[in-house]
Structure formats: C-alpha cells, structure tokens
Protein backbone atom coordinates (compact mmCIF):
# COMPACT_ATOMS: atom_id res chain seq x y z
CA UNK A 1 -28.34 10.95 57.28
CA UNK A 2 -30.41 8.78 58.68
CA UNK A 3 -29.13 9.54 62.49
CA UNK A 4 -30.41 12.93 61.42
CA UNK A 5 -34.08 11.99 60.95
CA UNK A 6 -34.18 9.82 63.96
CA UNK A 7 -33.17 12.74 65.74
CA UNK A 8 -35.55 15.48 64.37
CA UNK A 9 -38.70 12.74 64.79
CA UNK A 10 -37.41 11.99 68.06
CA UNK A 11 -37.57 15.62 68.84
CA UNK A 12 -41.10 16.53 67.32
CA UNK A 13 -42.54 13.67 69.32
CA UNK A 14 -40.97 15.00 72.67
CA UNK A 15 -42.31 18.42 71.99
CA UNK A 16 -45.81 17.26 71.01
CA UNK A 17 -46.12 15.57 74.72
CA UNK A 18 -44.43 18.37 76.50
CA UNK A 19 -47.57 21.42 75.50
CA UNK A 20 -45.58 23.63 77.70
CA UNK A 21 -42.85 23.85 74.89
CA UNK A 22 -43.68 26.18 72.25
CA UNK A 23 -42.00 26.60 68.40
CA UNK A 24 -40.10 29.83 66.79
CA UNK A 25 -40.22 31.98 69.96
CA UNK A 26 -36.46 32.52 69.77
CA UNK A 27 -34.53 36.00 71.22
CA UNK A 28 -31.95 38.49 69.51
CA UNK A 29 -32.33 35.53 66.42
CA UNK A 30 -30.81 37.03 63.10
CA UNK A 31 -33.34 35.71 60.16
CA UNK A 32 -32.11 33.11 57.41
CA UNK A 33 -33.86 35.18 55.43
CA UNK A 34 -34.37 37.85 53.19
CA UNK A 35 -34.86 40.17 56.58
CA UNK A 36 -31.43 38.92 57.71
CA UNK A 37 -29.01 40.84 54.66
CA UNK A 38 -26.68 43.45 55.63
CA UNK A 39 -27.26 42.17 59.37
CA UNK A 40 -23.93 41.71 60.76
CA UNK A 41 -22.24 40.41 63.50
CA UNK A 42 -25.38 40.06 66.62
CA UNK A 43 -28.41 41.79 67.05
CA UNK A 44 -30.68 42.77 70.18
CA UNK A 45 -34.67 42.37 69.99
CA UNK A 46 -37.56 42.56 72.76
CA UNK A 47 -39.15 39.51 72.10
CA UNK A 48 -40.66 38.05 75.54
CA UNK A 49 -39.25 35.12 77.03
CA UNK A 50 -42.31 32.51 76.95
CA UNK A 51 -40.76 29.38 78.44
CA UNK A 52 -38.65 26.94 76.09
CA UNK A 53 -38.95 27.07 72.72
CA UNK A 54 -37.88 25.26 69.60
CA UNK A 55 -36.11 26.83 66.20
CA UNK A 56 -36.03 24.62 62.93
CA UNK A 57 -34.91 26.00 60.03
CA UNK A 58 -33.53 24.88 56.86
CA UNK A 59 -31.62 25.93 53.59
CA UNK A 60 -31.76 24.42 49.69
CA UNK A 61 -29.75 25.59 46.99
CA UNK A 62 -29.62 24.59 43.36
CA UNK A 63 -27.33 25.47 41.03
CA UNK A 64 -27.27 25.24 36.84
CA UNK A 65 -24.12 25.99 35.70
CA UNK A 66 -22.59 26.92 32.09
CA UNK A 67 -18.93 27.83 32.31
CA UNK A 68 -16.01 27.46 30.04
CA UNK A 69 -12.41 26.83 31.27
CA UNK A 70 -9.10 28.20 29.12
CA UNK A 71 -5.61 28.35 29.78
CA UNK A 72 -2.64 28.84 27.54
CA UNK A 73 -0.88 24.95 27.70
CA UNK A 74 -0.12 23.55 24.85
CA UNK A 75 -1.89 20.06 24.21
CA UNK A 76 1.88 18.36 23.66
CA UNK A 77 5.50 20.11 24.30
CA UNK A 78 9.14 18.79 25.20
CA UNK A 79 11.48 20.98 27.34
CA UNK A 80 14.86 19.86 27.70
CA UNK A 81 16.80 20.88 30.57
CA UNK A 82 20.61 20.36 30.69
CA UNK A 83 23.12 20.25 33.01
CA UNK A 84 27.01 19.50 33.78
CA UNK A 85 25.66 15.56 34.89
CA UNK A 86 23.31 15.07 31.47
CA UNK A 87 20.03 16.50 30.10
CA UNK A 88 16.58 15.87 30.80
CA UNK A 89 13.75 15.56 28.28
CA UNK A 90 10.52 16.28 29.23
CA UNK A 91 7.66 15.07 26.64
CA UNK A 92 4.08 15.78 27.66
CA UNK A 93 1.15 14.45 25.46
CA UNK A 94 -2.60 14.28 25.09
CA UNK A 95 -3.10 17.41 27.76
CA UNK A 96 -6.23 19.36 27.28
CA UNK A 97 -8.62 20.79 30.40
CA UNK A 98 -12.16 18.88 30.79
CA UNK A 99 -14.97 20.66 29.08
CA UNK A 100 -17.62 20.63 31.97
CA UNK A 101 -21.08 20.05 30.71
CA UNK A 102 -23.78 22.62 31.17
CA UNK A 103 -25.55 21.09 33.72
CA UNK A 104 -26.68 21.37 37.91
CA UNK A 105 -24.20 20.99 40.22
CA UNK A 106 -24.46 19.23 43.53
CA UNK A 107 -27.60 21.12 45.70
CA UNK A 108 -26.66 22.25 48.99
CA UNK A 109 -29.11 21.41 52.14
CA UNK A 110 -28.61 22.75 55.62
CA UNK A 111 -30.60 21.68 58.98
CA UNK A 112 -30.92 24.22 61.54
CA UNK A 113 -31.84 23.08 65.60
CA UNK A 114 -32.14 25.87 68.20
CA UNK A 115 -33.55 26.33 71.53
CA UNK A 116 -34.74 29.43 73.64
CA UNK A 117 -33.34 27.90 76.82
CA UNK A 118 -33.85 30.66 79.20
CA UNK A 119 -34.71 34.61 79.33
CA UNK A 120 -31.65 35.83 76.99
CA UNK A 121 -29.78 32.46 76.64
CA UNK A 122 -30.58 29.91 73.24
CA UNK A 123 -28.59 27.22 71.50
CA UNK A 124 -27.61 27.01 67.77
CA UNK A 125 -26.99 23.58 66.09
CA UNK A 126 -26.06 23.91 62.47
CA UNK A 127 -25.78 20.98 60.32
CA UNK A 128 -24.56 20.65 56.73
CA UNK A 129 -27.00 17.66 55.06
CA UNK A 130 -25.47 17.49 51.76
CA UNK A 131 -22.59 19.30 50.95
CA UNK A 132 -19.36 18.62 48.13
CA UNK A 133 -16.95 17.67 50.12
CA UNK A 134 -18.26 15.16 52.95
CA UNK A 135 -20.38 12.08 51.47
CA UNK A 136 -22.73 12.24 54.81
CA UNK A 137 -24.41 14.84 57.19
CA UNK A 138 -21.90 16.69 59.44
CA UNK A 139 -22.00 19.33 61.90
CA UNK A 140 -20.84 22.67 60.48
CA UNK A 141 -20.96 23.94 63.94
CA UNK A 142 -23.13 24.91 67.37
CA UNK A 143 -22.50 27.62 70.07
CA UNK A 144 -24.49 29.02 72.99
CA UNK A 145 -25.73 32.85 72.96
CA UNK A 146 -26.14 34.77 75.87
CA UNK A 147 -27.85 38.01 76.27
CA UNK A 148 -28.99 37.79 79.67
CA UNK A 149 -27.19 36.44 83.08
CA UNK A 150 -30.61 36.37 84.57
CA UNK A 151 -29.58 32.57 84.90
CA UNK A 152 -27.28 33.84 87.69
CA UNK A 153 -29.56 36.52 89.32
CA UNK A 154 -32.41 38.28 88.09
CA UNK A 155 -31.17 41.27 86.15
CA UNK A 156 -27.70 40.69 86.92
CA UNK A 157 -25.20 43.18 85.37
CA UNK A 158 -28.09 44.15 83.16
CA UNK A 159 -26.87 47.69 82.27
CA UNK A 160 -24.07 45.53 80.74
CA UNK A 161 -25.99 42.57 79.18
CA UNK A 162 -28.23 45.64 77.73
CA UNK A 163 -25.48 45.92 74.93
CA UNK A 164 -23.09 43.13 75.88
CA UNK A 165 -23.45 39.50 73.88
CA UNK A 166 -21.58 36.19 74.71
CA UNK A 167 -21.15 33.50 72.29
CA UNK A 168 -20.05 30.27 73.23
CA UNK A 169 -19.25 26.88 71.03
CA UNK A 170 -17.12 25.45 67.96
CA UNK A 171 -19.08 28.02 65.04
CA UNK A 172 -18.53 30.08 62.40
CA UNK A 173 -15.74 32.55 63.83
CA UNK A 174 -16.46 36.06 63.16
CA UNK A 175 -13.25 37.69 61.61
CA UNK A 176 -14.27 40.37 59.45
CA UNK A 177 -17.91 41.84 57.72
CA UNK A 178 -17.57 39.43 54.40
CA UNK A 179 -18.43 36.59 55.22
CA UNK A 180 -22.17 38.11 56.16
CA UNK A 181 -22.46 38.34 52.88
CA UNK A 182 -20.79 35.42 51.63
CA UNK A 183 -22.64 31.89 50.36
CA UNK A 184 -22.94 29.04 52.93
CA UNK A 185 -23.59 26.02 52.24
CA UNK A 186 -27.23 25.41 51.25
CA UNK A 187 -27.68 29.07 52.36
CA UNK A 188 -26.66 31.33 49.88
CA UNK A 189 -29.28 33.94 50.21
CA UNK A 190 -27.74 36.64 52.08
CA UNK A 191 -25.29 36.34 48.68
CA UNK A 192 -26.33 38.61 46.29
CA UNK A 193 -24.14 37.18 43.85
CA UNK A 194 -23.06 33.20 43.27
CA UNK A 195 -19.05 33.37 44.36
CA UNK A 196 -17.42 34.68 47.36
CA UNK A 197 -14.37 36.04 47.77
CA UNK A 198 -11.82 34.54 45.73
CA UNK A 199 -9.34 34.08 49.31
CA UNK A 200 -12.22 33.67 51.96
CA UNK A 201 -11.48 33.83 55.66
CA UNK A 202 -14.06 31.35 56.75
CA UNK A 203 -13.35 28.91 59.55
CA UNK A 204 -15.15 27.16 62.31
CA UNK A 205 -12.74 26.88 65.73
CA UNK A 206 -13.97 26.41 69.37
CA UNK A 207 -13.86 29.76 70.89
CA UNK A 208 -15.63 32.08 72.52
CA UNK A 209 -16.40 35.71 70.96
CA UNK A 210 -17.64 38.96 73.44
CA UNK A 211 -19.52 41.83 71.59
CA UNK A 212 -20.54 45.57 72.88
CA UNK A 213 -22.77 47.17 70.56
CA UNK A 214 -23.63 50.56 71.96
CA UNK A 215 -24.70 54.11 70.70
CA UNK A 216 -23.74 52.74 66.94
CA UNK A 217 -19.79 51.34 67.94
CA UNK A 218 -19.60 47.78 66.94
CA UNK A 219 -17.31 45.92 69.14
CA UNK A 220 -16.03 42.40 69.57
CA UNK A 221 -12.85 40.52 71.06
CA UNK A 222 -12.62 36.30 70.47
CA UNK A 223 -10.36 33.72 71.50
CA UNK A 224 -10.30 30.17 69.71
CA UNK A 225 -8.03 27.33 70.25
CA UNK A 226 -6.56 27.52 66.58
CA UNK A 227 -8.10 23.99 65.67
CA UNK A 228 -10.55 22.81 63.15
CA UNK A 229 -10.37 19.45 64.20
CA UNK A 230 -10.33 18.65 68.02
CA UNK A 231 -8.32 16.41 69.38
CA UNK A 232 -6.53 16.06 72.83
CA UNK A 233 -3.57 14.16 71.50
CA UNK A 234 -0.31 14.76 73.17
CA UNK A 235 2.10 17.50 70.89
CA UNK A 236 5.40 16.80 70.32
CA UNK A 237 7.25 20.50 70.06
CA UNK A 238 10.03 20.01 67.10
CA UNK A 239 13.46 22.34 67.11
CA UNK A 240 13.24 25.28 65.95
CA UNK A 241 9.45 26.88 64.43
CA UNK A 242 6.97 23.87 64.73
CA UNK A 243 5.99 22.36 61.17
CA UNK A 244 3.07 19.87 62.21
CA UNK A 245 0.57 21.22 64.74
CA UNK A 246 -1.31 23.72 66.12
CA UNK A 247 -1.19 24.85 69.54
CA UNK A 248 -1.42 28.81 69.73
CA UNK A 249 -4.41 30.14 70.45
CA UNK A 250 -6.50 32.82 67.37
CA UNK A 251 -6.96 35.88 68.44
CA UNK A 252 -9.97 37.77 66.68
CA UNK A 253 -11.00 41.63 67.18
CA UNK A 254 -13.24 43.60 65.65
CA UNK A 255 -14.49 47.61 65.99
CA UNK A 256 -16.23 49.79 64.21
CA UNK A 257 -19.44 52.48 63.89
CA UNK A 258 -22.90 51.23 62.35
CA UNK A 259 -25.75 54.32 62.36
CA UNK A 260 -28.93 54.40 60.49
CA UNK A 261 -28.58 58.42 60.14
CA UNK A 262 -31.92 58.59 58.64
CA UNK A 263 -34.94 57.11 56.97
CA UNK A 264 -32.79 56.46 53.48
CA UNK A 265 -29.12 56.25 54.26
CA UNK A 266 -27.68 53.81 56.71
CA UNK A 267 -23.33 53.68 57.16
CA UNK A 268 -21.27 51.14 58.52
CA UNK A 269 -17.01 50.84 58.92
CA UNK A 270 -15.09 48.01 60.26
CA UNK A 271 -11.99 46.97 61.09
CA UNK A 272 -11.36 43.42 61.81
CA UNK A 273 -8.05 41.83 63.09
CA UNK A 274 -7.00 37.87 63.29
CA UNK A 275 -3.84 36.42 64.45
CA UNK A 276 -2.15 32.59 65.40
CA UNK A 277 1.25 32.72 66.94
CA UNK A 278 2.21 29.28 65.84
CA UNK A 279 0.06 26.92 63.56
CA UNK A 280 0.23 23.80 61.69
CA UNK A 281 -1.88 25.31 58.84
CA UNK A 282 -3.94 28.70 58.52
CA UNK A 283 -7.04 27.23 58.62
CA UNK A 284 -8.74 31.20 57.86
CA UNK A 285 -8.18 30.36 54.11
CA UNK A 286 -8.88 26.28 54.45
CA UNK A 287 -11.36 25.68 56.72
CA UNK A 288 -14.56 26.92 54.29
CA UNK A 289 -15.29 22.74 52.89
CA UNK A 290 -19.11 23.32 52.35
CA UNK A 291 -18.87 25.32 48.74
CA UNK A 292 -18.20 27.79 46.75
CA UNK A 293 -20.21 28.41 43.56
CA UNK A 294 -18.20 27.47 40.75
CA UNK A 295 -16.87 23.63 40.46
CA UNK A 296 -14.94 21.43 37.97
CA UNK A 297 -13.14 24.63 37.22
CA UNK A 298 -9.82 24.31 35.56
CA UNK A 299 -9.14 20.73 36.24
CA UNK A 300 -7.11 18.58 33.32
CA UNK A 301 -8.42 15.33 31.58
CA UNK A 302 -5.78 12.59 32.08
CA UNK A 303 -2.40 13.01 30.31
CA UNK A 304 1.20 11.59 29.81
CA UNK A 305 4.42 13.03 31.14
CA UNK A 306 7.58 11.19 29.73
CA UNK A 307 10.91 11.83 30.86
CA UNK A 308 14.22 10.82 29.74
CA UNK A 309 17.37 10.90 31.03
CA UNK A 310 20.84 11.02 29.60
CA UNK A 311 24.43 11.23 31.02
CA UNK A 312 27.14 14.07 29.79
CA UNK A 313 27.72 12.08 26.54
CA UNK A 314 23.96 11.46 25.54
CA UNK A 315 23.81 7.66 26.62
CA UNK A 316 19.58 7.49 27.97
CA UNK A 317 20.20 6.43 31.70
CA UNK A 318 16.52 6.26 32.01
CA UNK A 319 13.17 6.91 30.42
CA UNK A 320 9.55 6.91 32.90
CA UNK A 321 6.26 7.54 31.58
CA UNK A 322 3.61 9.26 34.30
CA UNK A 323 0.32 8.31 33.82
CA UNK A 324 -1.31 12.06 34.99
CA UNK A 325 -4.42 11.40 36.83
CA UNK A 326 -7.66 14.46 35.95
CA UNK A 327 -7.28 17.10 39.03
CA UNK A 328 -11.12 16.66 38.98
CA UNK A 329 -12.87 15.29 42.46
CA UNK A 330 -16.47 15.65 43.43
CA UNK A 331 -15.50 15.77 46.62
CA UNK A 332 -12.99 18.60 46.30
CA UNK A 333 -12.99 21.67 48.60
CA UNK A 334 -14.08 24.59 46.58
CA UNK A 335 -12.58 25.56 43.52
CA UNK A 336 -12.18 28.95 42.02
CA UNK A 337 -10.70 30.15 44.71
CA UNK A 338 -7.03 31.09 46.76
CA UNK A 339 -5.24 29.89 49.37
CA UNK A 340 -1.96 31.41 50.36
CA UNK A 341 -1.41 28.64 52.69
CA UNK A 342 0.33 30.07 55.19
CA UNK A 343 2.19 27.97 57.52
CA UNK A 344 3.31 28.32 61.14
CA UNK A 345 1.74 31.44 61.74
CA UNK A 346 -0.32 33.75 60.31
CA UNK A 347 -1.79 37.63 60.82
CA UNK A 348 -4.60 39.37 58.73
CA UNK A 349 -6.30 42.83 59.11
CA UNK A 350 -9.55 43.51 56.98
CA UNK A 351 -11.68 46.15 56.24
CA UNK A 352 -14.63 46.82 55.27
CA UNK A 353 -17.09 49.71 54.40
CA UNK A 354 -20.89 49.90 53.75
CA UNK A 355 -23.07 52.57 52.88
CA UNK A 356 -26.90 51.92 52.05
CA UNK A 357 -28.59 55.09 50.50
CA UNK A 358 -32.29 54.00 49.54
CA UNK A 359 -31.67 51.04 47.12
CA UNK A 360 -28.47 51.60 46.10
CA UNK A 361 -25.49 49.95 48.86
CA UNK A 362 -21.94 49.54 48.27
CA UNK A 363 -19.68 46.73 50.37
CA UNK A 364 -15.78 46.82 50.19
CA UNK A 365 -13.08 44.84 51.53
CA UNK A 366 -9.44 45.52 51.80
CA UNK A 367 -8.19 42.52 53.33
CA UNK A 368 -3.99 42.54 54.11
CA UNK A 369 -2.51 39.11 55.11
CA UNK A 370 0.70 37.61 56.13
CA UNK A 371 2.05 34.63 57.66
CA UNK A 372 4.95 32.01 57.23
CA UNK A 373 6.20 30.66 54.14
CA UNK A 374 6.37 27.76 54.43
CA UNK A 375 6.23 24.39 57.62
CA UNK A 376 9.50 25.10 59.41
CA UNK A 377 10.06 28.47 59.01
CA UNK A 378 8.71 31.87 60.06
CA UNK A 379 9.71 34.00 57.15
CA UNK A 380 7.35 36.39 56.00
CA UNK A 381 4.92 36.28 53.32
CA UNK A 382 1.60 38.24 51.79
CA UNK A 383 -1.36 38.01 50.17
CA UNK A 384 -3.66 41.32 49.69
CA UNK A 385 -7.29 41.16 48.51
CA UNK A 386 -9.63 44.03 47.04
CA UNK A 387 -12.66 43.62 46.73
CA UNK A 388 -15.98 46.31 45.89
CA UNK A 389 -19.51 45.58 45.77
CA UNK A 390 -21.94 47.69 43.95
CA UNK A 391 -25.95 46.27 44.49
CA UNK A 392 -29.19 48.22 43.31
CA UNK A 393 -32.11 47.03 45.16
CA UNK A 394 -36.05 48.03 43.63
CA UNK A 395 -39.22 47.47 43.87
CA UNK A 396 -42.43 47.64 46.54
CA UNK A 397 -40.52 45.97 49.09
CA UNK A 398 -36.83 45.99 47.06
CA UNK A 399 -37.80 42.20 45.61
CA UNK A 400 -35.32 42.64 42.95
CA UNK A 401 -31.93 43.66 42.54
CA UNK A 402 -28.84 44.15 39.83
CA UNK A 403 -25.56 44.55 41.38
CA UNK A 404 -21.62 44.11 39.95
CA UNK A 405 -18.45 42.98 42.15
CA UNK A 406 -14.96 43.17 41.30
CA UNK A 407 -12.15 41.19 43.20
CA UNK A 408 -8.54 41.27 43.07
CA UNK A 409 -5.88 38.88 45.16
CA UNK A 410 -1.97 39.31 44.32
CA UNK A 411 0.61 37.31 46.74
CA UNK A 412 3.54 35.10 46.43
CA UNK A 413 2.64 31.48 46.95
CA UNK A 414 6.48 30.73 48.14
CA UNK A 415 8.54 33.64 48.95
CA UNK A 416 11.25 31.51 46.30
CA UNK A 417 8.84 32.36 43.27
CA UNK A 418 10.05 35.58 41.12
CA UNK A 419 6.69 37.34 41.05
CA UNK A 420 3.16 37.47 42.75
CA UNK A 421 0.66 35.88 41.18
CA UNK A 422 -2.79 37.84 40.93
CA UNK A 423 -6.08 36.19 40.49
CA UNK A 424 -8.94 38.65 39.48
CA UNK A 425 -12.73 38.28 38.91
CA UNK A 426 -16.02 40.17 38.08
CA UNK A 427 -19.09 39.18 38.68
CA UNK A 428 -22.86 40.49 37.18
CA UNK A 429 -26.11 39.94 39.33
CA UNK A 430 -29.69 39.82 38.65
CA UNK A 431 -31.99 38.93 41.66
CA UNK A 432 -35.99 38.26 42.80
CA UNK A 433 -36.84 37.37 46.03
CA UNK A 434 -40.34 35.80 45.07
CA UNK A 435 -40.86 35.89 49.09
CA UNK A 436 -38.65 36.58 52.03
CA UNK A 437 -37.49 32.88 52.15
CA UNK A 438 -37.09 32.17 47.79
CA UNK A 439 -34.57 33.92 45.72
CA UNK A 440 -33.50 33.34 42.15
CA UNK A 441 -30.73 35.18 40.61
CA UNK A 442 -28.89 34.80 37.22
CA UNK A 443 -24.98 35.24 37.80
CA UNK A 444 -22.19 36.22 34.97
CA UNK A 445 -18.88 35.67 35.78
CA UNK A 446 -14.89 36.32 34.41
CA UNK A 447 -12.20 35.19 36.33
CA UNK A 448 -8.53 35.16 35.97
CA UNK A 449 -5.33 33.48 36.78
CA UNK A 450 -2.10 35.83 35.98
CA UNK A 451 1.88 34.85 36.57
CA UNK A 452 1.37 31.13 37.52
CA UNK A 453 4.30 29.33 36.16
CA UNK A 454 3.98 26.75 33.50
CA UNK A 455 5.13 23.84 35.47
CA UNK A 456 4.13 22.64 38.76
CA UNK A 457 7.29 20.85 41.14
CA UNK A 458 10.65 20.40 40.12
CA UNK A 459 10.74 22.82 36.93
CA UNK A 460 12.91 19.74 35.07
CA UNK A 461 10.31 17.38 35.44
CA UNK A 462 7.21 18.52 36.58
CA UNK A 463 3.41 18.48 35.11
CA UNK A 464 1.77 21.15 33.14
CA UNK A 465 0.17 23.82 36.00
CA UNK A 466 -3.33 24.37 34.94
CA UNK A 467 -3.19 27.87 36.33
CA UNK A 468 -0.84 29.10 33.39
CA UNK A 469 -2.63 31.58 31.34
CA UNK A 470 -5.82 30.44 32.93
CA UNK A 471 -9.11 32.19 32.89
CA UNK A 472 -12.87 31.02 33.09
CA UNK A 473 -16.31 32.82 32.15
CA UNK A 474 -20.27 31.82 32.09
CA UNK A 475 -23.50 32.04 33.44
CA UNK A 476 -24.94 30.51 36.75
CA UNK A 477 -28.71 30.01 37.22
CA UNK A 478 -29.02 29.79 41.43
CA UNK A 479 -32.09 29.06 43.19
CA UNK A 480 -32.38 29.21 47.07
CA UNK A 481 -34.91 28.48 50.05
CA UNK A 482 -33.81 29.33 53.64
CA UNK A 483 -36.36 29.61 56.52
C-alpha cells in the first residue's frame, strides 16, 4: 500500500514541474460514472488531443449487510454404510451454519492511473487497494487503447481507425455484455443491483481485443494466452488430455447491432463467443477474486465427524474423530456464487438483449457453457444460465431507480452425479444517484441451492455439504463513489 502512495506523490510532483502536462483530458474514455451505464464494450468521442495528459480516478464501496443462511442438515445424524468387507458408521455432531452478524462487510477501494499518450493512443492502470481476497494492493489489470495510428503517419488508415479500436494489455477480457453491468471491486456503480451473476465470466488474461463499431454493428475478435497468472516456466505435456497447465490460447468474439432509433427507445443484441482448446482450469468462472456482494454465506461453525469401522463379523477395526474446521475465510473468493469448474477445456456462447424505452430498460442473458469434466479427460459437460433484468429509471435527470432480476444456473458439477444441480436467485433494487459519482441503493435478495447431495467426498465417510437444502435471504444497504 504504501508503494502505492509513493508512486501517486511521485507522480503529482513530476506533473506539477512539467506545466506542459495537463489533467483529465483523456480520448474515447468511458466514465466511472453514472454517465458510463449501459455503455458497453468501447466508445468514440472528439475530444482534442492537447499534449499529455493525466487520468486519476478512484472507486469506494461500503456495504451493510443483514442476511440469514438455512439449509436442511440436521445438527447430529449417523449413516451406516455396509458392505461384503464390514460396515461403516458415520456419526456427525455439533453441526449448525454460522449466524453472520448484521454488520459492514469489508469496503472495496480501487485506484485508477491513465495517460493520454498521443492523438488516439492512452494507457489504463487499474489497481485493486483493498479488496477480500488479497491482504495488499494488487494490480487488477492495465492495457493500451488505440484509436489512432497517427503514431505511424499522420492519418494513417484513418477511414479504418474512424470505427476501428485496438486494445492492448493483461485487462478485463471482454466476453459477453454482463459484465458491463456487473459489480467490480470498489466500483459497483454501473450495478444497479448488489450481486452479479450467480456463474460470472469475469477474467483478466493478456490479450489483445480488435473492435469495429460502424453504422450500429458492434464487432470484436480477441486473442489471450489462456493465463491468469504469467509465468514463462517450461510445460511438461502429460499422455493423453493435459491435467495441470494451460497452454492454448482463448479465443473471444463478439457481434451484434446497437441503434438509438429515436429520442426514447434505444436497442441493443449481442452475441458473444469464448473458447480454450486445452486448459489447466477455466479461469472464465475463477478468475473474478475482487468480490461479489454477499459474504460469509453458507459457511458451517466447526463440527465433529466420527467414523467407525468394523469387519464382516462386527469386531471395530477402527474408530477416527475429524475435527471439521468452519468453511468461513475472510479472504475467500466470492461466495454466493457457481463455478462449474471446467477442466481441460472449455467453450461458452452468451447472449444478451437490451432495450431502453424512456426509463424503463430490460437486460437478459442466456449464457450456454461446456467444457471437460474433469483434469485428465475431455468428456463433456454443461452449465446453462438465465438471467432477466427489469430496471425503472425516474426523475429530472433519472436519479432514482427500482428494478427486479431473476437468475437461474442448472449443470452437473461431475458428469458421475445423478442430476443437475440448479442454483436460483431474485433480487429487488431501490437506487439514488445523489450526483453522477454517489449512489445508494437498498438491495433484497433470495437465493437458492436445489439437488446438492447431502455429503461432500466419499458418500461413506464424508462431511455434511452445506449446499443441501440450502437457501439465503436479506437486505443489503450499498453505498458507492467512483470518479
């Protein structure tokens, strides 16, 4: 953190000497705030070049939360399991979930650093300064924008570069129209609710992503090299579908049509499309560490798990006694949410569709994945997500709002189990931006956990699955700044 404020202070003092260098005059910049909803993907402006100039932003978030977890364990229960070699006796005691206080959660804070280098070419540095799951300031991610390749030649290929955008770094990969809307960190403005999707595709790979916006078609083809985490260590191939590394590149398209027809009624429909040939881990459904909304959901206090073991003619052989640790961490990666942790490759279409009409817009997203079931083997699995938006925005300048989502997510999480399990959730809204920069909005939410088995592991032996029967509901209070 405190790298961080050497660095900014450093900064300020070299642009105080240096008059020439100016603050906020950045190009084709998408705002962090209120001005910057329903903005997706890049956008084109005809702000003048003025010579270098600085961008530093920020985001806060505060959260008070008051939510109740329930699932459908019993506190203590024996199974016994037997066999042609003995029985097993499970005895679990003491289990019950933790009742999370109503209280804040962790605030969020992001630092933003950009630069107008040249006419039609800036750089993005985004930093995460607090965030759940790192104890210290990281880099989310940075990338280089170009709208211009005056660099090269003035007005070179500029009937291309007129509607043509390159972006260049390790960033926020752009699979998909959701995650425009979705919570970030310390910037959950653009969020007109408190959760995102419950399976998010969210990930942050070096790449590089083309866009052609032109006559309302949206357009964009990307390339990453499938890793989260960089590293130039030699990979050792293993026979047969690789269980431990990544080394395909993602591929990430995206087209669709985006058309103000008139003063009141704006439409927009996407298609989005993501594949890795061969991957250690998807990292589309892993990678989003920063936060989610909800936290300390569903976790168990600590508990005992006794098992006993006896031979075909009921002599014990042995008896072990499991101290069960509480699932809870406050440095977890976001709860409330699924992963169908897909291994060794994985494919995913989405869709989405907006329509504004005055204050009233609807957001949908039908989002189909696949990939393999497991390290070591390419056999297919799925996981779909639905997902519908419904947002009513009023007032002078539309300063307030009342919308309602509903979510759905049904998949297998090993193509072994006997049935999908479906996790669903609605969400309530009430919003006011008190400027373009300050919102405060009162979320309800319901969210549930259907089909999860009872036991987690070997189904002789294995702990209680917190999942089983489990459900959640309450009220968040969220309060965010982002400039």
């Amino acid at each position: 953190m405190k790298k961080i404020y050497i660095l900014a202070i450093t900064l300020i003092s070299t642009f105080a000497v240096q008059a020439q260098v100016s603050f906020g005059n950045m190009q084709n910049q998408i705002s962090r705030g209120k001005d910057g909803i329903n903005v997706f993907d890049v956008q084109k402006d005809n702000r003048e070049f003025k010579g270098l100039s600085i961008d530093l932003g920020g985001a806060f978030n505060m959260d008070f939360q008051a939510t109740n977890s329930f699932n459908d364990q019993p506190n203590n229960i024996t199974t016994t399991t037997t066999t042609a070699a003995g029985t097993t006796t499970r005895t679990i005691t003491g289990y019950r979930l933790m009742n999370t206080e109503n209280n804040f959660t962790l605030p969020g804070a992001d630092l933003y650093l950009g630069a107008q280098l040249f006419d039609g070419v800036r750089v993005n540095l985004d930093v995460y300064l607090a965030s759940r799951h790192h104890n210290d300031a990281y880099v989310k991610g940075g990338y280089l924008q170009i709208d211009k390749l005056d660099f090269i030649k003035k007005d070179f290929l500029a009937d291309v570069m007129k509607y043509a955008t390159i972006k260049i770094g390790q960033m926020e990969n752009n699979f998909g129209d959701a995650h425009f809307r979705g919570s970030d960190n310390g910037n959950t403005i653009r969020n007109a609710f408190v959760g995102n999707n419950i399976m998010y595709s969210f990930t942050t790979e070096m790449g590089m992503e083309v866009y052609y916006n032109r006559s309302g078609w949206v357009s964009m083809l990307g390339v990453t090299n499938g890793n989260l985490n960089q590293s130039n260590e030699e990979i050792f191939y293993t026979a047969g579908p690789n269980t431990n590394t990544t080394h395909s590149p993602s591929i990430l398209a995206k087209f669709g049509y985006d058309k103000q027809i008139n003063q009141d009624l704006r439409i927009r429909l996407t298609g989005s499309y993501y594949h890795n040939a061969n991957l250690g881990n998807a990292n589309i459904y892993s990678a989003n560490r920063s936060g989610f909304g909800y936290w300390g959901i569903l976790n168990n206090n600590p508990y005992k798990n006794t098992i006993t073991k006896t031979d075909a003619n009921g002599t014990v052989i042995s008896t072990t006694t499991t101290d069960v640790a509480t699932t809870f961490s406050k440095t977890s990666t976001p709860e409330a949410t699924f992963n169908p942790n897909f291994k060794n490759w994985a494919t995913t279409y989405m869709i989405n569709p907006f329509v504004k009409y005055k204050g009233l817009e609807f957001f949908g997203t039908i989002e189909l994945a696949s990939g393999g079931d497991k390290a070591g083997t390419d056999d297919k699995r799925t996981a779909n997500q639905y997902a519908s938006e419904l947002i009513y925005r009023f007032g002078k300048t539309e300063q307030f709002y009342l919308g309602g989502k509903y979510n759905t997510v049904s998949g297998k999480l090993s193509n072994a189990d006997a049935k999908e399990v479906t996790v669903d959730k609605f969400e309530a809204s009430a919003g006011w931006f008190m400027t373009k920069n300050i919102l405060a909005k009162l979320n309800y939410v319901n969210q549930n956990y259907k089909n999860y088995s009872q036991f987690t592991g070997d189904p002789a032996t294995g702990n209680l699955n917190n999942f089983y029967g489990g459900k959640f509901n309450g009220l968040v209070f969220e309060a965010v700044i982002a400039f």
